[in-house]
C-alpha atoms as a PDB file:
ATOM      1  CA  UNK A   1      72.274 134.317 110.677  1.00  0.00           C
ATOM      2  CA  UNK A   2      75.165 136.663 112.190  1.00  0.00           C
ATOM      3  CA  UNK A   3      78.719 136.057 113.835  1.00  0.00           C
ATOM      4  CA  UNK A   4      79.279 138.629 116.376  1.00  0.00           C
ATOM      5  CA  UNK A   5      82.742 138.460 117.255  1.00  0.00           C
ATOM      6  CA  UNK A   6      82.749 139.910 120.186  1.00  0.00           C
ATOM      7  CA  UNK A   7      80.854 137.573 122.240  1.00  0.00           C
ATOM      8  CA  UNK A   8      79.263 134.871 120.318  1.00  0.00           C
ATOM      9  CA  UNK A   9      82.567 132.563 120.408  1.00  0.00           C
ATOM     10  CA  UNK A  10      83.218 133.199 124.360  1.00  0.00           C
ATOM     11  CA  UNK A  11      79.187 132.070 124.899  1.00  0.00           C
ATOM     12  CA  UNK A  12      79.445 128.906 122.811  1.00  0.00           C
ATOM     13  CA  UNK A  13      82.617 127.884 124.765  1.00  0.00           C
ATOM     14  CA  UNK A  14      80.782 128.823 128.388  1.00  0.00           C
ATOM     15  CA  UNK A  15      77.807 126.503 126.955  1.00  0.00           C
ATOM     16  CA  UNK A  16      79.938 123.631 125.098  1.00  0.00           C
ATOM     17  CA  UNK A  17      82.585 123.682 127.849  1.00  0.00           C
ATOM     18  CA  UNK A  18      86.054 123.619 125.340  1.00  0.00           C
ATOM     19  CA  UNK A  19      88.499 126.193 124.947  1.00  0.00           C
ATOM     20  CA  UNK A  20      88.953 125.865 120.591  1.00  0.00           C
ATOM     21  CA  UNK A  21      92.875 125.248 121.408  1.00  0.00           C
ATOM     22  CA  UNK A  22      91.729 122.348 123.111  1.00  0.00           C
ATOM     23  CA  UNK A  23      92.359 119.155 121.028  1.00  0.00           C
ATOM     24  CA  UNK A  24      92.423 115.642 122.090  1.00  0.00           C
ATOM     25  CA  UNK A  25      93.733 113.089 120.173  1.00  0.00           C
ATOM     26  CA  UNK A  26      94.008 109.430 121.173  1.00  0.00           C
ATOM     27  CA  UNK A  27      96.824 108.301 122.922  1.00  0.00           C
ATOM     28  CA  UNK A  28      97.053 105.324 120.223  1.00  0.00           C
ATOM     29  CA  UNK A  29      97.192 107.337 117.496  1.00  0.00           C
ATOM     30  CA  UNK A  30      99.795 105.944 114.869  1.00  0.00           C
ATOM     31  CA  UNK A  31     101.108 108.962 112.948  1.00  0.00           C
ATOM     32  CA  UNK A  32     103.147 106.794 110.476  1.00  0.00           C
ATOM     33  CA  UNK A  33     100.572 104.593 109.627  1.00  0.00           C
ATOM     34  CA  UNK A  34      99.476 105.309 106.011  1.00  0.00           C
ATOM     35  CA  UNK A  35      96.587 107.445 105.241  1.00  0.00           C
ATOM     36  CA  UNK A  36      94.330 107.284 102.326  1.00  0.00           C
ATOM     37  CA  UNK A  37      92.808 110.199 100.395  1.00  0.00           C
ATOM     38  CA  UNK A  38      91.615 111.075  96.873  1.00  0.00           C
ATOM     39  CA  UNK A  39      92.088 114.494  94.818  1.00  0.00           C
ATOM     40  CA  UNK A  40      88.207 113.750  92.886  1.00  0.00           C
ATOM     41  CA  UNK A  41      87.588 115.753  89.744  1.00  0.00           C
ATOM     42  CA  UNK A  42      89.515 118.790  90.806  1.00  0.00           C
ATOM     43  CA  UNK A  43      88.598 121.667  88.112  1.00  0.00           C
ATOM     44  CA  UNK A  44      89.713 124.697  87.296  1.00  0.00           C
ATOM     45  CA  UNK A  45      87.462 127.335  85.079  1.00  0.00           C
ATOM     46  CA  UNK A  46      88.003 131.063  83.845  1.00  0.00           C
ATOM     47  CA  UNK A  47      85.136 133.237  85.410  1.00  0.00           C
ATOM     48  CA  UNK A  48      83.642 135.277  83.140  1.00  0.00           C
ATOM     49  CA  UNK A  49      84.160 138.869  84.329  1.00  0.00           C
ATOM     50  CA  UNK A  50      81.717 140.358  86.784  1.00  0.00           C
ATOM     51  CA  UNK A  51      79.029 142.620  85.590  1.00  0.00           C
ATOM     52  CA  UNK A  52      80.013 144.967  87.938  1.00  0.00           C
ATOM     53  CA  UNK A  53      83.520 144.469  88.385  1.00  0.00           C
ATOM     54  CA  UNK A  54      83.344 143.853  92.110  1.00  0.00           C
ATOM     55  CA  UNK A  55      85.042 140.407  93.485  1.00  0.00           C
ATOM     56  CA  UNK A  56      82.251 140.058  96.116  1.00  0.00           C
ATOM     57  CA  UNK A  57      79.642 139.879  93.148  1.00  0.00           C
ATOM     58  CA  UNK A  58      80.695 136.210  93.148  1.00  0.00           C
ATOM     59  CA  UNK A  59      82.250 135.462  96.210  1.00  0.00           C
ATOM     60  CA  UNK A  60      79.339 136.692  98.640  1.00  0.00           C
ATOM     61  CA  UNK A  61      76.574 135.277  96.583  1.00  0.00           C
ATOM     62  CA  UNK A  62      76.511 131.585  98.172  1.00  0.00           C
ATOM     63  CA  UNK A  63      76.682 133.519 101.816  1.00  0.00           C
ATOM     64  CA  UNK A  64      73.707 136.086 100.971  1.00  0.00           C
ATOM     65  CA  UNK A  65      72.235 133.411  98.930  1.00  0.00           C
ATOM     66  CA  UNK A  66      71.785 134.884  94.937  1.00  0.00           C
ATOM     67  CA  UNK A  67      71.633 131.667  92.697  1.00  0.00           C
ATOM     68  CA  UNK A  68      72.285 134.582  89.533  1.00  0.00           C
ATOM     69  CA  UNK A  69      75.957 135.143  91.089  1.00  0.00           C
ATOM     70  CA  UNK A  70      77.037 131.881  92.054  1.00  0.00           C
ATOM     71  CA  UNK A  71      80.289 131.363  90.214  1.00  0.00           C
ATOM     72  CA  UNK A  72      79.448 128.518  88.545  1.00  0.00           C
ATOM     73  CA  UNK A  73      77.085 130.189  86.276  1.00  0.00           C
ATOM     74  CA  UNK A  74      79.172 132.501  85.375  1.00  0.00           C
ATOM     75  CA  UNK A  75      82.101 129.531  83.897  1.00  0.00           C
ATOM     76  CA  UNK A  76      83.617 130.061  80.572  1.00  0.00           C
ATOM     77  CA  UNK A  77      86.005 127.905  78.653  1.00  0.00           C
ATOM     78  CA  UNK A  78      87.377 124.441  79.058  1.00  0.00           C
ATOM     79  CA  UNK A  79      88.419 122.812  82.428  1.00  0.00           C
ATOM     80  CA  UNK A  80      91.836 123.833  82.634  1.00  0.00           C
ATOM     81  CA  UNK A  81      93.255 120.667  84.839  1.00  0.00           C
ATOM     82  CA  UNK A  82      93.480 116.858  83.359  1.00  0.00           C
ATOM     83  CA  UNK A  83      92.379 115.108  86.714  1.00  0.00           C
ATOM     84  CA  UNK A  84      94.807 112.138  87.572  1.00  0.00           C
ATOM     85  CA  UNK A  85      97.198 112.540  84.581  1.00  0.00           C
ATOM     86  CA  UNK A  86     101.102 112.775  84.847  1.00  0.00           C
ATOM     87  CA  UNK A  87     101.467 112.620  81.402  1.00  0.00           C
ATOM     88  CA  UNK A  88     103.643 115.673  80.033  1.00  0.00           C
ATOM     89  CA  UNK A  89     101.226 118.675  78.584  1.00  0.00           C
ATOM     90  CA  UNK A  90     100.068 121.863  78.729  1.00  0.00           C
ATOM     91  CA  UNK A  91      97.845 121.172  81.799  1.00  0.00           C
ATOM     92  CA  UNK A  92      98.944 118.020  83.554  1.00  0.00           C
ATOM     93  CA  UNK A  93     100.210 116.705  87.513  1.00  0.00           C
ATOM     94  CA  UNK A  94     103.428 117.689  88.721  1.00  0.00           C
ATOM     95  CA  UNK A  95     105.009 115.081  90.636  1.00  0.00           C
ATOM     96  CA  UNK A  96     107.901 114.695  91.628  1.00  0.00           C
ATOM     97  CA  UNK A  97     109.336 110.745  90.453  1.00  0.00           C
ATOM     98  CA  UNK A  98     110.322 110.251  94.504  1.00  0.00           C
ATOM     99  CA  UNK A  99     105.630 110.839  95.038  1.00  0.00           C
ATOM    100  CA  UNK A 100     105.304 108.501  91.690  1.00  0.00           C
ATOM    101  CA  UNK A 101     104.562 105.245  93.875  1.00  0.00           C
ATOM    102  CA  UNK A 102     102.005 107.143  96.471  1.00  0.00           C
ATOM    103  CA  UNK A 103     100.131 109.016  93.997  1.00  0.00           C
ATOM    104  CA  UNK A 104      98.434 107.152  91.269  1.00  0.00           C
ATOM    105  CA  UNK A 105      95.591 107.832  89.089  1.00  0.00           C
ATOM    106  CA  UNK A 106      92.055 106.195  90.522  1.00  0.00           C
ATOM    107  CA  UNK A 107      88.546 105.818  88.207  1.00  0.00           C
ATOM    108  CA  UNK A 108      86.684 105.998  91.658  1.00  0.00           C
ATOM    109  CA  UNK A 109      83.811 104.572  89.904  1.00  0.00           C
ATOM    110  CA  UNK A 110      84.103 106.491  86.450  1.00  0.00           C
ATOM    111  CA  UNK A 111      83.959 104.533  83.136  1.00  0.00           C
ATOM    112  CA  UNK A 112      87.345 103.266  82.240  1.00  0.00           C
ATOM    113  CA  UNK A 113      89.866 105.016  80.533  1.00  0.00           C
ATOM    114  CA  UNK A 114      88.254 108.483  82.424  1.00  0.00           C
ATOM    115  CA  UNK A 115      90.165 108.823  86.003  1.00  0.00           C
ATOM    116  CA  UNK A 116      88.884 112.021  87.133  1.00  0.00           C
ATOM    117  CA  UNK A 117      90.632 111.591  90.531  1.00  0.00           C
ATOM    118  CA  UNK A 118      94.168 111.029  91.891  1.00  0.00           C
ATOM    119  CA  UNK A 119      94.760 108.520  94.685  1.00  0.00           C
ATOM    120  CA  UNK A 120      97.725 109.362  97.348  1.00  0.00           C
ATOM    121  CA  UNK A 121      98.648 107.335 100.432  1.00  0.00           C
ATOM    122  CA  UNK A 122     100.827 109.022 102.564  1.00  0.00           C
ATOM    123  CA  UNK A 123     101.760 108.655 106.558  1.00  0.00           C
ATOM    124  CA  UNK A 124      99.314 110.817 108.735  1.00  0.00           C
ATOM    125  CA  UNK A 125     102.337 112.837 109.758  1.00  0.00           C
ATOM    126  CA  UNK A 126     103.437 114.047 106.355  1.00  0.00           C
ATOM    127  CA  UNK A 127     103.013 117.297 104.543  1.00  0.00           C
ATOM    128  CA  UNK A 128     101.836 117.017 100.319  1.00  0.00           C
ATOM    129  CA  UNK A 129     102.752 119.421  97.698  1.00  0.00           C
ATOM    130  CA  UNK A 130     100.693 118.645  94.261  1.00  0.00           C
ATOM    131  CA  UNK A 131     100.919 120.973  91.892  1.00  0.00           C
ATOM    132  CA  UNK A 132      99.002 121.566  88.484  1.00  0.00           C
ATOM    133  CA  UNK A 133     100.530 123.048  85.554  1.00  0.00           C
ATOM    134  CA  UNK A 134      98.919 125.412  83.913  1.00  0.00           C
ATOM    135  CA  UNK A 135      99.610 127.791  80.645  1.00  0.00           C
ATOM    136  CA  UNK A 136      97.657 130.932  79.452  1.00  0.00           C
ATOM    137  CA  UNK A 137      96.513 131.959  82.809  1.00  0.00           C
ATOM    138  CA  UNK A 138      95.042 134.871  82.487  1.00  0.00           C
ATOM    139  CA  UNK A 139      96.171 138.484  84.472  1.00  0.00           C
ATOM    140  CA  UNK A 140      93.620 140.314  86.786  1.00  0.00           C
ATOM    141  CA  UNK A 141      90.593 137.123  85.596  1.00  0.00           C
ATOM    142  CA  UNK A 142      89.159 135.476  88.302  1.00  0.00           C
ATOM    143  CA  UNK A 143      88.945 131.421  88.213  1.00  0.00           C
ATOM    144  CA  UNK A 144      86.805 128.645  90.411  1.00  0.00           C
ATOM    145  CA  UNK A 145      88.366 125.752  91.203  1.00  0.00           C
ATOM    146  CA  UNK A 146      86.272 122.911  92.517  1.00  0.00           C
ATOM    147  CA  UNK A 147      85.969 119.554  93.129  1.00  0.00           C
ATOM    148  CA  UNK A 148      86.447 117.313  95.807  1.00  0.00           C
ATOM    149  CA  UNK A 149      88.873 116.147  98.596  1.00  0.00           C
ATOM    150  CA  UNK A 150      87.764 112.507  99.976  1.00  0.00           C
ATOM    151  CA  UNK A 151      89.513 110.893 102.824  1.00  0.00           C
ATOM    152  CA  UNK A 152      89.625 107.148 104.830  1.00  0.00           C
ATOM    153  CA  UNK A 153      90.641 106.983 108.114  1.00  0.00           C
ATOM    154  CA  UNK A 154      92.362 110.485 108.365  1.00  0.00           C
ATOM    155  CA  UNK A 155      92.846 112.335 111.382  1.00  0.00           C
ATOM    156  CA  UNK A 156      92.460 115.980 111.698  1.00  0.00           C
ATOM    157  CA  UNK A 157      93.318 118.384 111.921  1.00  0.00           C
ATOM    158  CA  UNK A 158      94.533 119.182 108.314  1.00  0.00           C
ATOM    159  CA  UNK A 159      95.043 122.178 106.191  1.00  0.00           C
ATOM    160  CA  UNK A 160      94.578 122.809 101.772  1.00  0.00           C
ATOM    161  CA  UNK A 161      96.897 125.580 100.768  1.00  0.00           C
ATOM    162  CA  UNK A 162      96.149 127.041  96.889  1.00  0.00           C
ATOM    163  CA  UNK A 163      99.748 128.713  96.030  1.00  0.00           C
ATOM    164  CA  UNK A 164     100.600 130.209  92.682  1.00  0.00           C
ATOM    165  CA  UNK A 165     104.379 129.807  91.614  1.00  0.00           C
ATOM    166  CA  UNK A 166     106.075 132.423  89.408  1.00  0.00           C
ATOM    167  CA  UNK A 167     109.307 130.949  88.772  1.00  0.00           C
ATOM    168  CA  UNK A 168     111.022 129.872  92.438  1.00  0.00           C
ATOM    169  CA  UNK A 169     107.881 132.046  94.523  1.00  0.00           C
ATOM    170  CA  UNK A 170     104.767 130.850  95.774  1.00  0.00           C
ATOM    171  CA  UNK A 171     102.117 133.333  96.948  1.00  0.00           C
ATOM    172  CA  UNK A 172      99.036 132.123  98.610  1.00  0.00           C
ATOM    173  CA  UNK A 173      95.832 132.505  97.113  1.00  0.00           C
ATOM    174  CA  UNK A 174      93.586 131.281  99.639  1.00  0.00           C
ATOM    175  CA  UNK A 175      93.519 128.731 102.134  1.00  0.00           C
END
């Protein structure tokens, strides 16, 4: 399959009718009303580095489908990220006390004692900044993060920013 650019978009919009600025959203919709979603086993794991030293020998392989190069068989090392803890550490949640009450740890389903996710309810209108600590990050070493975002009830559209912080600047890794 191939995305041409040039036309493909303006043909789907002749045949499905919509302009993609066009959004409706019910009149009724209650933007304050609170919002449930989950942060589920969120990971983060060193890559080992690529046999050829190109970034696309991992990032195109789900695209051009090569089961050899998909990251995750190419993981080394621990998780880095303790899902659902804000416990102080070396690799724990940073929340501020004011998000304490919205953002709780959640089993969702795992054995007790194991929360794996992180449980935030939040109005529909608001903007959430998690962040994970992390130490011994290593320079120029590429890491997958995965894991799941699960949602009830929320209404698009919405938008997962991955920042890095180096002291008081965030730069955006991907989005």
């Amino acid at each position: 399959w191939v995305l041409f650019e040039g036309n493909d978009i303006t043909d789907a919009q002749k045949i499905y009718g919509a302009r993609p600025w066009d959004l409706h959203l019910p009149d009724s919709t209650d933007w304050s009303t609170p919002e449930v979603m989950w942060f589920d086993d969120i990971q983060l794991h060193e890559l080992a580095r690529s046999p050829t030293g190109d970034d696309w020998y991992y990032r195109a392989a789900p695209f051009l489908n090569l089961p050899d190069r998909f990251p995750e068989n190419h993981i080394t090392g621990e998780n880095l990220m303790r899902n659902g803890d804000f416990a102080a550490g070396t690799a724990h949640w940073e929340i501020s006390e004011s998000m304490r009450e919205i953002c709780k740890p959640d089993a969702l389903g795992y054995p007790a004692g194991t929360a794996h996710s992180m449980k935030i309810t939040i109005p529909a209108s608001m903007n959430l900044g998690v962040a994970q600590v992390h130490r011994n990050l290593k320079p120029s070493t590429s890491y997958l993060l995965t894991g799941y975002i699960k949602t009830e009830n929320v209404l698009g559209p919405a938008r997962l920013e991955v920042q890095q912080r180096e002291g008081d600047k965030y730069t955006l890794l991907r989005f």
